[in-house]
C-alpha atoms as a PDB file:
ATOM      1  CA  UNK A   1     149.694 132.326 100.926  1.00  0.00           C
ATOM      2  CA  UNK A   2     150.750 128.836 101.922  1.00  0.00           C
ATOM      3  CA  UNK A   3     147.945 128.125 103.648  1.00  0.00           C
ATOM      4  CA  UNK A   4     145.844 128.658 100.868  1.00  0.00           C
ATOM      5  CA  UNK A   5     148.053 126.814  98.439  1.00  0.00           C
ATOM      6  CA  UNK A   6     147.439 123.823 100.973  1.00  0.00           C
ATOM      7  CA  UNK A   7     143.682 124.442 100.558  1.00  0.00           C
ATOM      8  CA  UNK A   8     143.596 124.547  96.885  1.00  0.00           C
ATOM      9  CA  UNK A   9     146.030 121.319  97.189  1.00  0.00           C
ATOM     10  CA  UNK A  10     143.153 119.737  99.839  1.00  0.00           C
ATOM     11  CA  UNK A  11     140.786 120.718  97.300  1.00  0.00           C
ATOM     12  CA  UNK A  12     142.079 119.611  94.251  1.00  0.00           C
ATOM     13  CA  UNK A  13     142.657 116.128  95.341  1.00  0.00           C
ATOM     14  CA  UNK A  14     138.958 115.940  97.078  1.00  0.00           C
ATOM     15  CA  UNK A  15     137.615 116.578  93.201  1.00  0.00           C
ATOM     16  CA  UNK A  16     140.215 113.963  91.618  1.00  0.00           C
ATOM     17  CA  UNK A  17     138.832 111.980  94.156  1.00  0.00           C
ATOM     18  CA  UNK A  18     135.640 112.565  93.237  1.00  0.00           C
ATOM     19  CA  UNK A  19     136.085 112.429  89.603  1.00  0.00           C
ATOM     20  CA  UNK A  20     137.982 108.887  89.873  1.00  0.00           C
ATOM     21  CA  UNK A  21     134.967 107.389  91.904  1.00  0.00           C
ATOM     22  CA  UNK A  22     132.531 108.841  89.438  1.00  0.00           C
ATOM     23  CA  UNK A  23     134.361 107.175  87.051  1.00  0.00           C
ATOM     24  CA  UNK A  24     134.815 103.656  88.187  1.00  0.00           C
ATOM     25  CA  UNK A  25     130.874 103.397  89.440  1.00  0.00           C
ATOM     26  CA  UNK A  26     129.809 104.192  86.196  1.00  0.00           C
ATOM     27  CA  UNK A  27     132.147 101.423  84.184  1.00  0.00           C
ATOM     28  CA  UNK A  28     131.131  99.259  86.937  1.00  0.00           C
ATOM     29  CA  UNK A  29     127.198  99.295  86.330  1.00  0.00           C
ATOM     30  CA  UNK A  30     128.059  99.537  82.612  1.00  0.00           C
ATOM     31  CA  UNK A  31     130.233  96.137  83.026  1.00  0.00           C
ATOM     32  CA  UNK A  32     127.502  95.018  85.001  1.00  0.00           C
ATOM     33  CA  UNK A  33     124.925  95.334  82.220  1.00  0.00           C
ATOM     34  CA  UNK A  34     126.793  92.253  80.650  1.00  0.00           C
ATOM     35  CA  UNK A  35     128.746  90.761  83.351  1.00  0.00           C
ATOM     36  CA  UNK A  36     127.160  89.142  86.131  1.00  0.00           C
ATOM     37  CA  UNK A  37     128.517  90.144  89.387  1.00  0.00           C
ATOM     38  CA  UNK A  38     130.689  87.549  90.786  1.00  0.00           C
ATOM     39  CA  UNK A  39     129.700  89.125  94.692  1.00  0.00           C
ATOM     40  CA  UNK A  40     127.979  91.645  96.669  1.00  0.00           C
ATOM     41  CA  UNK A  41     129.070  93.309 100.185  1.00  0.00           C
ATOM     42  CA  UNK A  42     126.242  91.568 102.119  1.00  0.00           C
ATOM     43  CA  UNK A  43     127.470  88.085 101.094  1.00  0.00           C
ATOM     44  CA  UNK A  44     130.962  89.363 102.400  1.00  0.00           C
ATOM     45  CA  UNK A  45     129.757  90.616 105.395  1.00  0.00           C
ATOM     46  CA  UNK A  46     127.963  87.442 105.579  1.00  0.00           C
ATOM     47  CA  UNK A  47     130.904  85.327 104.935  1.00  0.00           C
ATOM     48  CA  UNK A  48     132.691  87.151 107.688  1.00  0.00           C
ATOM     49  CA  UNK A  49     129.897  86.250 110.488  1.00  0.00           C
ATOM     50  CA  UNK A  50     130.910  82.875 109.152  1.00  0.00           C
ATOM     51  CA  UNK A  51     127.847  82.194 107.190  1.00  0.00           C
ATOM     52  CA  UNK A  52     128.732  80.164 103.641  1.00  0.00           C
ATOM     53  CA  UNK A  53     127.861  81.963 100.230  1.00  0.00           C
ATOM     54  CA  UNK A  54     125.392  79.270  98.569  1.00  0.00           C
ATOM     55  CA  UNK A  55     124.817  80.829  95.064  1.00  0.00           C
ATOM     56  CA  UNK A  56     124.051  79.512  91.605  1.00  0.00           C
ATOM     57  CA  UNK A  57     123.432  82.286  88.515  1.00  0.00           C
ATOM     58  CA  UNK A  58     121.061  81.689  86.022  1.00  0.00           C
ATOM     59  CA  UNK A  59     119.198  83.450  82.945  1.00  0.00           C
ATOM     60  CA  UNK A  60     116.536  84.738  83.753  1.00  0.00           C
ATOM     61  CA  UNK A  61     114.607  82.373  81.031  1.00  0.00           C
ATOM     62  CA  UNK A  62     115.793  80.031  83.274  1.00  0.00           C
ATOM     63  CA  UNK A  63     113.375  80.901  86.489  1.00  0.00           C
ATOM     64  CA  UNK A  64     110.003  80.410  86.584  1.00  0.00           C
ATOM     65  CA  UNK A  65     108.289  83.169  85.794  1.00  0.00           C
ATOM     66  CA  UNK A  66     105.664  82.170  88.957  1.00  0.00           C
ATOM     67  CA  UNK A  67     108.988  83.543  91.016  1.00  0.00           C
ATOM     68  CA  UNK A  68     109.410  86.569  88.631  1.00  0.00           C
ATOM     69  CA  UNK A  69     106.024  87.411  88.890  1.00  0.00           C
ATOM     70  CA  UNK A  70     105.364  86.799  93.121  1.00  0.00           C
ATOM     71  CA  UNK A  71     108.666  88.692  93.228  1.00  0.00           C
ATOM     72  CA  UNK A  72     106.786  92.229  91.683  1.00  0.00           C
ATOM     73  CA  UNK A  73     103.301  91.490  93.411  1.00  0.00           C
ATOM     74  CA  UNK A  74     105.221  91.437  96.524  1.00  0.00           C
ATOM     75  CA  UNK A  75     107.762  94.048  96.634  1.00  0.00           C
ATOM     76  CA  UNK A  76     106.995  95.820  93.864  1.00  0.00           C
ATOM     77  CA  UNK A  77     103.629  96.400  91.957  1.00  0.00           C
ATOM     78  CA  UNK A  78     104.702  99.136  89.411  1.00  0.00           C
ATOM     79  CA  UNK A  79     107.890  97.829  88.620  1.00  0.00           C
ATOM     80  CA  UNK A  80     107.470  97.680  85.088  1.00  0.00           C
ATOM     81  CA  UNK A  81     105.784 101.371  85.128  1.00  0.00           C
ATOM     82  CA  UNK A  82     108.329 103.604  87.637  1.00  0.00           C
ATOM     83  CA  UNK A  83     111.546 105.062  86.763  1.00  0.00           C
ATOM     84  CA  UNK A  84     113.032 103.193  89.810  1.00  0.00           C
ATOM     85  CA  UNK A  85     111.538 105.037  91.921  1.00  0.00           C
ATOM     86  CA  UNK A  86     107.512 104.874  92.991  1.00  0.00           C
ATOM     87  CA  UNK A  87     106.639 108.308  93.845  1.00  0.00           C
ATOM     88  CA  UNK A  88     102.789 107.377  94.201  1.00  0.00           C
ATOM     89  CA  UNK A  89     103.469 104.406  96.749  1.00  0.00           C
ATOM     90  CA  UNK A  90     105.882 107.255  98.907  1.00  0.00           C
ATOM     91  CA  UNK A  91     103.028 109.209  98.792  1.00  0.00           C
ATOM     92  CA  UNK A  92     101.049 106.509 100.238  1.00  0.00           C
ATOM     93  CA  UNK A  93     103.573 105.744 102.850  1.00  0.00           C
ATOM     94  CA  UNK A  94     104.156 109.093 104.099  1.00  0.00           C
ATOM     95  CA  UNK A  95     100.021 109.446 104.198  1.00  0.00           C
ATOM     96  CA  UNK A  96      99.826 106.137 106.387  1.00  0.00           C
ATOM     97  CA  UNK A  97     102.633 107.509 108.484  1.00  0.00           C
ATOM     98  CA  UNK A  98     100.967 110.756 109.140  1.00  0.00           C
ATOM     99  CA  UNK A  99      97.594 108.469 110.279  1.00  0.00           C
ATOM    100  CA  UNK A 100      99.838 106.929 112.720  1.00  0.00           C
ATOM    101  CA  UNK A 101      98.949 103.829 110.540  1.00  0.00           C
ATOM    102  CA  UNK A 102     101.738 101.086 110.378  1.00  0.00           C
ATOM    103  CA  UNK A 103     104.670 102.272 108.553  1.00  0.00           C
ATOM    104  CA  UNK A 104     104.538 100.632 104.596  1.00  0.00           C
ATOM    105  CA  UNK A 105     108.005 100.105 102.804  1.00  0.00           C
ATOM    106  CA  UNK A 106     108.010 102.259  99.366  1.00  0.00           C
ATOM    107  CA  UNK A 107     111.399 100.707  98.540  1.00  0.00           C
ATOM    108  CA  UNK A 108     111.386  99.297  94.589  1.00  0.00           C
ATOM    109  CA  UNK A 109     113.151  96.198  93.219  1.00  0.00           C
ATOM    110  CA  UNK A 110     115.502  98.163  91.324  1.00  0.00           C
ATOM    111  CA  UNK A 111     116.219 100.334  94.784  1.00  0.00           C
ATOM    112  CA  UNK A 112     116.678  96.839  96.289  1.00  0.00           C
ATOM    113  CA  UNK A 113     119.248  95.369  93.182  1.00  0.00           C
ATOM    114  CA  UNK A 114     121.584  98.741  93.438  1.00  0.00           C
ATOM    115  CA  UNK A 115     121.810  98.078  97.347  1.00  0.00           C
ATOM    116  CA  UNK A 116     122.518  94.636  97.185  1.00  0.00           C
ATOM    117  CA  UNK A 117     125.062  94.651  94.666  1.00  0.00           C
ATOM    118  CA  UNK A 118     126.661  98.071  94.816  1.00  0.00           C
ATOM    119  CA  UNK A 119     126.050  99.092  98.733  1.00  0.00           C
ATOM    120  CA  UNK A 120     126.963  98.388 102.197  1.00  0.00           C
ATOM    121  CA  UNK A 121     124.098  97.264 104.791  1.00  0.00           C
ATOM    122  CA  UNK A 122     123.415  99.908 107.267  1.00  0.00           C
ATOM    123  CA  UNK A 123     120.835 103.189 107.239  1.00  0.00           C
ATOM    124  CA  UNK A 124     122.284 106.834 106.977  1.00  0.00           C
ATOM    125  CA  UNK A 125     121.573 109.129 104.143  1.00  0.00           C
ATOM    126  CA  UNK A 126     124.353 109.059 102.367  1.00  0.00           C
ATOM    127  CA  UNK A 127     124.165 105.503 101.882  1.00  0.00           C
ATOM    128  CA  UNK A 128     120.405 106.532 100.541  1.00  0.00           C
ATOM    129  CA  UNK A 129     121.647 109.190  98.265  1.00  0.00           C
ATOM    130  CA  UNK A 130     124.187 106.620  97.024  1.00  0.00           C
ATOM    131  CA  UNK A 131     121.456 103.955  96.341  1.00  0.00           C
ATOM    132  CA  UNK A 132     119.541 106.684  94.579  1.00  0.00           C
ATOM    133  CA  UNK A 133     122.724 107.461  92.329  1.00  0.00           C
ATOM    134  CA  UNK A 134     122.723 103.662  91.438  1.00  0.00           C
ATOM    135  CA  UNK A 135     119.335 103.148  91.077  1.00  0.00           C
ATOM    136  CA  UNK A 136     118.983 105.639  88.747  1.00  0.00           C
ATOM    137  CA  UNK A 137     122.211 104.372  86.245  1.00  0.00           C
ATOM    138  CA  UNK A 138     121.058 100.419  86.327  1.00  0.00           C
ATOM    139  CA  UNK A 139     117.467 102.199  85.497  1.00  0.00           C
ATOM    140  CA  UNK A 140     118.918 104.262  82.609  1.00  0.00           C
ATOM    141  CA  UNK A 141     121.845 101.549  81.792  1.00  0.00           C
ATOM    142  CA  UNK A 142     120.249  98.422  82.183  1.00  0.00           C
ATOM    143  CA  UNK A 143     116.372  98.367  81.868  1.00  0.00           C
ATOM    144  CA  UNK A 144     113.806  96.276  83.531  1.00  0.00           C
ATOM    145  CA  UNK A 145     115.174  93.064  81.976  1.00  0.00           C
ATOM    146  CA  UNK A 146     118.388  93.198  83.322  1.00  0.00           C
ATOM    147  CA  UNK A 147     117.375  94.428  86.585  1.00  0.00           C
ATOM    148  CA  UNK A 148     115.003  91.679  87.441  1.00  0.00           C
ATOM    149  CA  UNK A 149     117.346  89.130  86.564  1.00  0.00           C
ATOM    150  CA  UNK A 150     120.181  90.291  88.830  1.00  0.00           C
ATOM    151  CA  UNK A 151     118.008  91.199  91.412  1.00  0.00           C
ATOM    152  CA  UNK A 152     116.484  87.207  91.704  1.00  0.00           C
ATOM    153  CA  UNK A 153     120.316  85.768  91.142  1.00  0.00           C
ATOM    154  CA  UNK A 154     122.010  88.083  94.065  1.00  0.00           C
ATOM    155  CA  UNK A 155     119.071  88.333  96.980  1.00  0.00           C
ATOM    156  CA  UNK A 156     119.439  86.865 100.003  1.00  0.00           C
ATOM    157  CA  UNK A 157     116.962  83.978 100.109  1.00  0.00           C
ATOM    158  CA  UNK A 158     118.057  82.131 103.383  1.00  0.00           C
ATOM    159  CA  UNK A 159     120.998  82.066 105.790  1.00  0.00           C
ATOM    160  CA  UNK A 160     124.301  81.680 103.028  1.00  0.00           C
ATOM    161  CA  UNK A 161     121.519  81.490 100.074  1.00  0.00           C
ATOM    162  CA  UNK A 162     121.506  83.968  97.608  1.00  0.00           C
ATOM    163  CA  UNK A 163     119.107  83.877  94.270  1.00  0.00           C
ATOM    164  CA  UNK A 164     116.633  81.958  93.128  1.00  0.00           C
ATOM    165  CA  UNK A 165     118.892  78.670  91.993  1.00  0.00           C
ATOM    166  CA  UNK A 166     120.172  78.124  95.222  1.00  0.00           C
ATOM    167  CA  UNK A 167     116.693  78.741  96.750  1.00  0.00           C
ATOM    168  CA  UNK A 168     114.959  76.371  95.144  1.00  0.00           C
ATOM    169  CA  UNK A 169     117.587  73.284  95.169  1.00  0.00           C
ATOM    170  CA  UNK A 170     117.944  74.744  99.094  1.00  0.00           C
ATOM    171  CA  UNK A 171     114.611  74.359  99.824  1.00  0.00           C
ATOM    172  CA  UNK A 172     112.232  72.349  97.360  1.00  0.00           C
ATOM    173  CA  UNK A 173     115.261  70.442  95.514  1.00  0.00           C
ATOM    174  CA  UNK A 174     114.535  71.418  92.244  1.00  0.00           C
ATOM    175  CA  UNK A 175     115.641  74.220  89.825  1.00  0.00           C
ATOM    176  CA  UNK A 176     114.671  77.514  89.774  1.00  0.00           C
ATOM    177  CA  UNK A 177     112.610  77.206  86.521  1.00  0.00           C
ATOM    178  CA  UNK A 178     110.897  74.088  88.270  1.00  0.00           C
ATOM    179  CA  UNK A 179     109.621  76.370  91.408  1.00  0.00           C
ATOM    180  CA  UNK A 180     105.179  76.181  91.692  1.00  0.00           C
ATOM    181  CA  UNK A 181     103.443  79.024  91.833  1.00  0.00           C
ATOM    182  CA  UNK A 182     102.892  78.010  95.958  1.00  0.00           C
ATOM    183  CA  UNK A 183     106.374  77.237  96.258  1.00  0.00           C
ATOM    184  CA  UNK A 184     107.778  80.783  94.511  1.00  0.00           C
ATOM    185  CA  UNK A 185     105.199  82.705  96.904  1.00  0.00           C
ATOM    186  CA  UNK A 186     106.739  81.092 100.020  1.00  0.00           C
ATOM    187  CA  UNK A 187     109.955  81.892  99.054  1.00  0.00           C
ATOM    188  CA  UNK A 188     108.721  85.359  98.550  1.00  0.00           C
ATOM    189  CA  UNK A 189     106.719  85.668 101.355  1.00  0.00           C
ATOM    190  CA  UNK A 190     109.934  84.843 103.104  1.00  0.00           C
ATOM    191  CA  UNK A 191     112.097  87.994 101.748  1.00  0.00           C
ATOM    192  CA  UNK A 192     112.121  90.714 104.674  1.00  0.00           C
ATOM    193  CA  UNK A 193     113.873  88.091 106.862  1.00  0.00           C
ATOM    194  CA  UNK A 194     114.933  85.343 105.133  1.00  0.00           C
ATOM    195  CA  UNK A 195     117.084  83.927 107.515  1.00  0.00           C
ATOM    196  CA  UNK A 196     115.169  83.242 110.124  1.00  0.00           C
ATOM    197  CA  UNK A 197     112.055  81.963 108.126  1.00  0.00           C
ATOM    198  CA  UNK A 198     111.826  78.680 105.722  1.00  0.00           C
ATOM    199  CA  UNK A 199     109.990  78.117 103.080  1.00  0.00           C
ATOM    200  CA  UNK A 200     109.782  74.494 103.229  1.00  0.00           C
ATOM    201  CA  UNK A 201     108.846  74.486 106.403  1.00  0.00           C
ATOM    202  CA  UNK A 202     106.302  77.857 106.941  1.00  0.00           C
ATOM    203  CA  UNK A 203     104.512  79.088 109.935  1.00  0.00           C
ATOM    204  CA  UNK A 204     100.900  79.853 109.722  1.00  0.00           C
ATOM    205  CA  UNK A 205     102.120  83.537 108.806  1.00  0.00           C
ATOM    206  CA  UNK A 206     104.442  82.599 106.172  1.00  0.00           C
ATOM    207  CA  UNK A 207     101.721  80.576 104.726  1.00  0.00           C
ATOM    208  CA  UNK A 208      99.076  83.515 105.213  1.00  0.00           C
ATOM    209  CA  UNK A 209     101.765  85.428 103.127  1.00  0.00           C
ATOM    210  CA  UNK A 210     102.305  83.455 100.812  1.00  0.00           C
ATOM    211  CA  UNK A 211      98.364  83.211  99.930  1.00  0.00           C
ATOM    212  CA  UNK A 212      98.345  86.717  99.817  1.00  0.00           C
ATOM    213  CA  UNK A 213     101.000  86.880  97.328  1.00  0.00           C
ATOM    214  CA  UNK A 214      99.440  84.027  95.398  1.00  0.00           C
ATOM    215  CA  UNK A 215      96.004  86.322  95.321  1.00  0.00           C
ATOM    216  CA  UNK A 216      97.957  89.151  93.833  1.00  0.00           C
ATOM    217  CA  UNK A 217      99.529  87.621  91.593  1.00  0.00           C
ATOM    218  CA  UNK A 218      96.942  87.114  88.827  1.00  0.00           C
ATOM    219  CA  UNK A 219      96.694  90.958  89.210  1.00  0.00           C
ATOM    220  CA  UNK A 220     100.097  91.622  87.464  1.00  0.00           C
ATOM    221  CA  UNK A 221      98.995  90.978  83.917  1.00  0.00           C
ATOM    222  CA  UNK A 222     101.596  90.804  81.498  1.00  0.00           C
ATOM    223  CA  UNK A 223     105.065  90.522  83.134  1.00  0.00           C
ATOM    224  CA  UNK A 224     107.292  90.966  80.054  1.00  0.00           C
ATOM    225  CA  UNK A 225     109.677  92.977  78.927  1.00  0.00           C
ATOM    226  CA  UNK A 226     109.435  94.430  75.213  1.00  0.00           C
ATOM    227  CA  UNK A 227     109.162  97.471  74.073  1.00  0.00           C
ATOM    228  CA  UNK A 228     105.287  98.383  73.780  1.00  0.00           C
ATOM    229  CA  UNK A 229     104.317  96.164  77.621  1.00  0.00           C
ATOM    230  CA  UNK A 230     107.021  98.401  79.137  1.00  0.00           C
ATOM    231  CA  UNK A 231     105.613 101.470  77.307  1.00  0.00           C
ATOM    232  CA  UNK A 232     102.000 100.406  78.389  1.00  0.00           C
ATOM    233  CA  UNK A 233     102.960  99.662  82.106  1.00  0.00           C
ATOM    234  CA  UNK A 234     104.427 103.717  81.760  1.00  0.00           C
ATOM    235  CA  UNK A 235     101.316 104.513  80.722  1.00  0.00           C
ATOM    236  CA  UNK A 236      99.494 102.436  83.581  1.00  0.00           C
ATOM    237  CA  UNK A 237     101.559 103.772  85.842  1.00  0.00           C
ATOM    238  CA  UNK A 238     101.488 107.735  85.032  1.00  0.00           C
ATOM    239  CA  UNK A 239      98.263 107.484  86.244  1.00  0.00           C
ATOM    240  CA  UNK A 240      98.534 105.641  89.379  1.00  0.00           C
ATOM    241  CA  UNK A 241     100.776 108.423  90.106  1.00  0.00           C
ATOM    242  CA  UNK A 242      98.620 111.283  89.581  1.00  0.00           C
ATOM    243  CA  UNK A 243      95.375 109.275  91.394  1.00  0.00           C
ATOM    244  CA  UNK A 244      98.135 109.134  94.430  1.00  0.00           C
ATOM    245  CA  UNK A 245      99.234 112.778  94.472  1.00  0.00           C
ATOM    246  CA  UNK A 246      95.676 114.236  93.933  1.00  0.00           C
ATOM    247  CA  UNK A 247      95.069 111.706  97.125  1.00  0.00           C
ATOM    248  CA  UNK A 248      98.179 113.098  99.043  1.00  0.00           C
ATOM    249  CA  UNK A 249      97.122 116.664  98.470  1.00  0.00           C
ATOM    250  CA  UNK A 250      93.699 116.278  99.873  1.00  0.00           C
ATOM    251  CA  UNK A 251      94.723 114.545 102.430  1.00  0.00           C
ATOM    252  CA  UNK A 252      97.431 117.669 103.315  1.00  0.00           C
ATOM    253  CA  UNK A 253      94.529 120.069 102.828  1.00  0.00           C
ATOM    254  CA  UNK A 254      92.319 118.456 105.306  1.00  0.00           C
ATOM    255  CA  UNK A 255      94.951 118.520 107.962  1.00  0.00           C
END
């Protein structure tokens, strides 16, 4: 009987627990919608390798929309369309994978924002399932808008540089609503490892990148972010989806 009264105890507090962190994530990303974060764990865990935290926020009418727009042809062409999630380019990855082709990143800007300002750095799958829990409330809670415009204040953009402010004055010495449509694709084209690469200084691969972004970029059409070009980028983007699934499923089916 007592051990079972210690159970219920064990259990009880496990769901209060539970129900308290529910709780504060979800005022969190709700203060969030309005509040921009002051920090993120990887500048902390930055900070305590000893690197600085070089960060300046601003609107997002106040970076160019050349950076806004290299940002989604690079990491993420259906931004605008997905649910923060893009089912079709998993598909694609997964297909690739099975070809013993090289292995494609599927992750979406809004999968990027909710690890960067909610997460820890690190692989495992709970961290996964928790950047799927917050991907799906900044989705839900604070649209496409909102998203963008944390995700290009809080990224890291260089060793101690995070956003696009800091970027720019870091390394072209001019604001973030000043940045070229060259110099936004270099510091783009410098994202999966920004501290070891520099924009104002590129290799011939960061430059290759960067044309590559610059190429794609006239593909994104509208980038904005009322009502009916979000509802049309849906629509776009519905049937991406099903063109990638009927894709995936033949491509099972001939295994």
């Amino acid at each position: 009987m007592l051990m079972r009264s210690f159970f219920n105890k064990i259990l009880h507090l496990v769901l209060k627990t539970i129900a308290v962190l529910f709780v504060a994530s979800l005022l969190l990303v709700v203060a969030y919608r309005w509040i921009n974060p002051p920090i993120t764990p990887l500048m902390i865990s930055r900070a305590f390798d000893g690197a600085t935290i070089n960060k300046s926020w601003q609107p997002l009418d106040q970076i160019s929309s050349n950076l806004i727009c290299a940002s989604i042809a690079s990491e993420d062409n259906n931004f605008l369309g997905h649910q923060g999630f893009d089912i079709g380019a998993i598909y694609d990855a997964i297909d690739e994978h099975n070809k013993g082709k090289r292995q494609r990143g599927a992750s979406t800007i809004s999968q990027q924002t909710a690890k960067n300002v909610f997460l820890w750095s690190g692989k495992s799958w709970f961290r996964k399932g928790l950047e799927v829990y917050f991907t799906f409330l900044i989705e839900h809670i604070w649209g496409k808008e909102r998203i963008i415009e944390v995700y290009l204040n809080v990224i890291e953009m260089g060793n101690g540089v995070y956003g696009a402010e800091a970027a720019a004055q870091h390394y072209f010495g001019r604001s973030a609503a000043k940045l070229t449509q060259r110099q936004a694709a270099l510091i783009v084209a410098a994202y999966p490892n920004p501290r070891q690469r520099d924009p104002a200084h590129p290799t011939q691969y960061l430059n290759k990148r960067a044309t590559q972004i610059q190429r794609l970029m006239p593909l994104m059409g509208t980038i904005a972010f009322d009502d009916e070009t979000i509802e049309s980028a849906q629509q776009r983007y519905d049937k991406y989806f099903e063109k990638r699934k009927e894709k995936f499923k033949l491509s099972k089916d001939l295994k």
